[in-house]
C-alpha atoms as a PDB file:
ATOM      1  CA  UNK A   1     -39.109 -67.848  41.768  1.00  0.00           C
ATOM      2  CA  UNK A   2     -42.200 -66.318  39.756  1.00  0.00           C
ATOM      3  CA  UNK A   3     -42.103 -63.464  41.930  1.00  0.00           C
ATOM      4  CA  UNK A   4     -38.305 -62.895  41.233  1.00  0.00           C
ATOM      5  CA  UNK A   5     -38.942 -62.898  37.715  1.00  0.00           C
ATOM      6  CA  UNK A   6     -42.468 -60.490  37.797  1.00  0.00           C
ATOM      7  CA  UNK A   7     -39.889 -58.109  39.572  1.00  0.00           C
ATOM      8  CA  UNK A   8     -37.175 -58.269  37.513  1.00  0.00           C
ATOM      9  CA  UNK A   9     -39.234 -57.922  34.441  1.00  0.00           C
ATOM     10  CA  UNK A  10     -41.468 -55.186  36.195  1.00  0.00           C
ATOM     11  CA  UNK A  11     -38.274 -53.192  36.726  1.00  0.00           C
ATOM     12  CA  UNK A  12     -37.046 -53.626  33.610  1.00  0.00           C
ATOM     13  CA  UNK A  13     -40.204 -52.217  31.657  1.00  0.00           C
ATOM     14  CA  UNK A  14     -40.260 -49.253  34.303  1.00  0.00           C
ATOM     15  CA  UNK A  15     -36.580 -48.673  33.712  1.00  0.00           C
ATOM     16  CA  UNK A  16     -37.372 -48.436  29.476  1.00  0.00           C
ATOM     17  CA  UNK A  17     -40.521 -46.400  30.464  1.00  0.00           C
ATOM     18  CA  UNK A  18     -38.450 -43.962  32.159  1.00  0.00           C
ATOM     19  CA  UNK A  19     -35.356 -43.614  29.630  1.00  0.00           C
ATOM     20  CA  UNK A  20     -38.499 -43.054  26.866  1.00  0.00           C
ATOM     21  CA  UNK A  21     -40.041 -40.434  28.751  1.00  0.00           C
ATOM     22  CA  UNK A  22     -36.337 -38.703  29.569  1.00  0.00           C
ATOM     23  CA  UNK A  23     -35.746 -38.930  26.002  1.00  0.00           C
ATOM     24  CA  UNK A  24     -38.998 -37.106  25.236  1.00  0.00           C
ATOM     25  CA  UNK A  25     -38.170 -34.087  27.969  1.00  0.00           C
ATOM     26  CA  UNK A  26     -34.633 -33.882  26.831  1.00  0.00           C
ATOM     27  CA  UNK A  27     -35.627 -33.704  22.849  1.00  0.00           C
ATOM     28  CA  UNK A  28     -38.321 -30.461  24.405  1.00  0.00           C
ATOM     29  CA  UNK A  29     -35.120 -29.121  26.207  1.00  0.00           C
ATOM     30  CA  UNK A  30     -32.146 -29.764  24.029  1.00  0.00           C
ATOM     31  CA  UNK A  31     -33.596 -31.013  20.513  1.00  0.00           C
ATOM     32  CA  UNK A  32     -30.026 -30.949  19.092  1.00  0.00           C
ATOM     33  CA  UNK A  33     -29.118 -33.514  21.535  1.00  0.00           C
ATOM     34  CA  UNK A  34     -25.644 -31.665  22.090  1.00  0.00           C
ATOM     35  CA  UNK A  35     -25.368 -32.984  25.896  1.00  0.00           C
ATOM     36  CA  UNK A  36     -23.907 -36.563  26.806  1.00  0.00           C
ATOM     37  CA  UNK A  37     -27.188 -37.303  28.210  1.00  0.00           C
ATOM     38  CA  UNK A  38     -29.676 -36.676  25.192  1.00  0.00           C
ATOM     39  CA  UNK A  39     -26.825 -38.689  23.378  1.00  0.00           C
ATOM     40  CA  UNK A  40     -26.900 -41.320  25.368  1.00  0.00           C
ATOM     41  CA  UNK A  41     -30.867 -41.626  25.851  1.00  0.00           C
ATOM     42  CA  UNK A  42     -31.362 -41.651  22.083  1.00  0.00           C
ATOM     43  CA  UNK A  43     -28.884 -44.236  21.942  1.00  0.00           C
ATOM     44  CA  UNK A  44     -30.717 -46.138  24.657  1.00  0.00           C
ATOM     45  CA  UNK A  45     -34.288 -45.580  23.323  1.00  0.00           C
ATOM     46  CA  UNK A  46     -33.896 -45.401  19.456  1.00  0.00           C
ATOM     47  CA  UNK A  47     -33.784 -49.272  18.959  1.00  0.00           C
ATOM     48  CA  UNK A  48     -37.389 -49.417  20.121  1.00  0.00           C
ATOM     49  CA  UNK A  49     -38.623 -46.019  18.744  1.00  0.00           C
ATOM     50  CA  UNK A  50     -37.696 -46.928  14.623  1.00  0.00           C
ATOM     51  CA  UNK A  51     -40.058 -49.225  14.399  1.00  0.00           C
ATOM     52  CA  UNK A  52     -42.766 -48.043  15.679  1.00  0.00           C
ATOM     53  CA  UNK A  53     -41.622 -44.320  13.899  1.00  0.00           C
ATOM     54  CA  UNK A  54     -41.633 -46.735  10.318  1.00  0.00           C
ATOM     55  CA  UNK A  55     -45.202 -48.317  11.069  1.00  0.00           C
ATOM     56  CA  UNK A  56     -46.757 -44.659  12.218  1.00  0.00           C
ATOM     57  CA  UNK A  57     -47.737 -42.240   8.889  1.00  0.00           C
ATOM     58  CA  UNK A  58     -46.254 -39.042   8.831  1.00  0.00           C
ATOM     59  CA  UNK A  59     -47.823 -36.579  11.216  1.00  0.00           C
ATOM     60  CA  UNK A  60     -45.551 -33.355   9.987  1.00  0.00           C
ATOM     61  CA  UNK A  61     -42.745 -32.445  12.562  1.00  0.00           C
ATOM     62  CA  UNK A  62     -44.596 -34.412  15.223  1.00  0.00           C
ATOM     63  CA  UNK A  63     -43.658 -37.771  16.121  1.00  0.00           C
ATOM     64  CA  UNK A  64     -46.096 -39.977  18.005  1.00  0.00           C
ATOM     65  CA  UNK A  65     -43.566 -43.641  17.930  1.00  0.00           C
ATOM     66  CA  UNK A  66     -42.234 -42.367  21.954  1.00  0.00           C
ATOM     67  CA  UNK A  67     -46.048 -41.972  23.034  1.00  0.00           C
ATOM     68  CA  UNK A  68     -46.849 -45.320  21.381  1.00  0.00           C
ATOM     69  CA  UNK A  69     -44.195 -46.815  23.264  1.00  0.00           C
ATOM     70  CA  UNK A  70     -44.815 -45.407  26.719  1.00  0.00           C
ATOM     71  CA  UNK A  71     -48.596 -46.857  26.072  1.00  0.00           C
ATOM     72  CA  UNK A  72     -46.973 -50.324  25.243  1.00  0.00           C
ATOM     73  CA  UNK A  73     -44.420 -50.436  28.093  1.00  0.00           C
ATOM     74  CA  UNK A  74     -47.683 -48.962  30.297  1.00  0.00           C
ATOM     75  CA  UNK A  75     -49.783 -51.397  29.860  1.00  0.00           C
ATOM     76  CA  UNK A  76     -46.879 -54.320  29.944  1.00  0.00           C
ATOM     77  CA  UNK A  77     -46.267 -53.179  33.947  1.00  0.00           C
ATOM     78  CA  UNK A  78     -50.384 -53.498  34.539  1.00  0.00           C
ATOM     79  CA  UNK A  79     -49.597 -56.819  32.784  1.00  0.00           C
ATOM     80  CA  UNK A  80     -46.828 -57.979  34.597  1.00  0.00           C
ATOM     81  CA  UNK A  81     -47.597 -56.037  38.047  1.00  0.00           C
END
């Protein structure tokens, strides 16, 4: 059962790693976010990027919360790999 749940929860982070990381290529790509997609990542990914983006000081247009998050959700695989 432990090794259901280690999957599960491995996936999971890898999943949220992976919609942070689209979000980050789409914003370089389309930083109006006028496609569905960019929508619907920033929708997906916003929740976990405010507050870290309220914690971080103000680096002028350059926003550092999505690269603090891929480090989190980084290390929580190692952690739960």
């Amino acid at each position: 059962m432990g090794t259901f749940v280690q999957a599960f929860l491995g996936t999971l982070l890898a999943i949220l790693w992976l919609l942070v990381l689209g979000r980050v290529i789409v914003s370089w790509v389309d930083p109006g976010n006028r496609s569905r997609a960019a929508v619907l990542l920033v929708q997906a990914t916003e929740p976990m990027l405010a507050p870290i983006r309220r914690l971080l000081p103000p680096a002028g247009r350059l926003d550092f919360s999505s690269l603090v998050v891929l480090l989190v959700l980084g290390a929580l695989i190692r952690v739960v790999i």
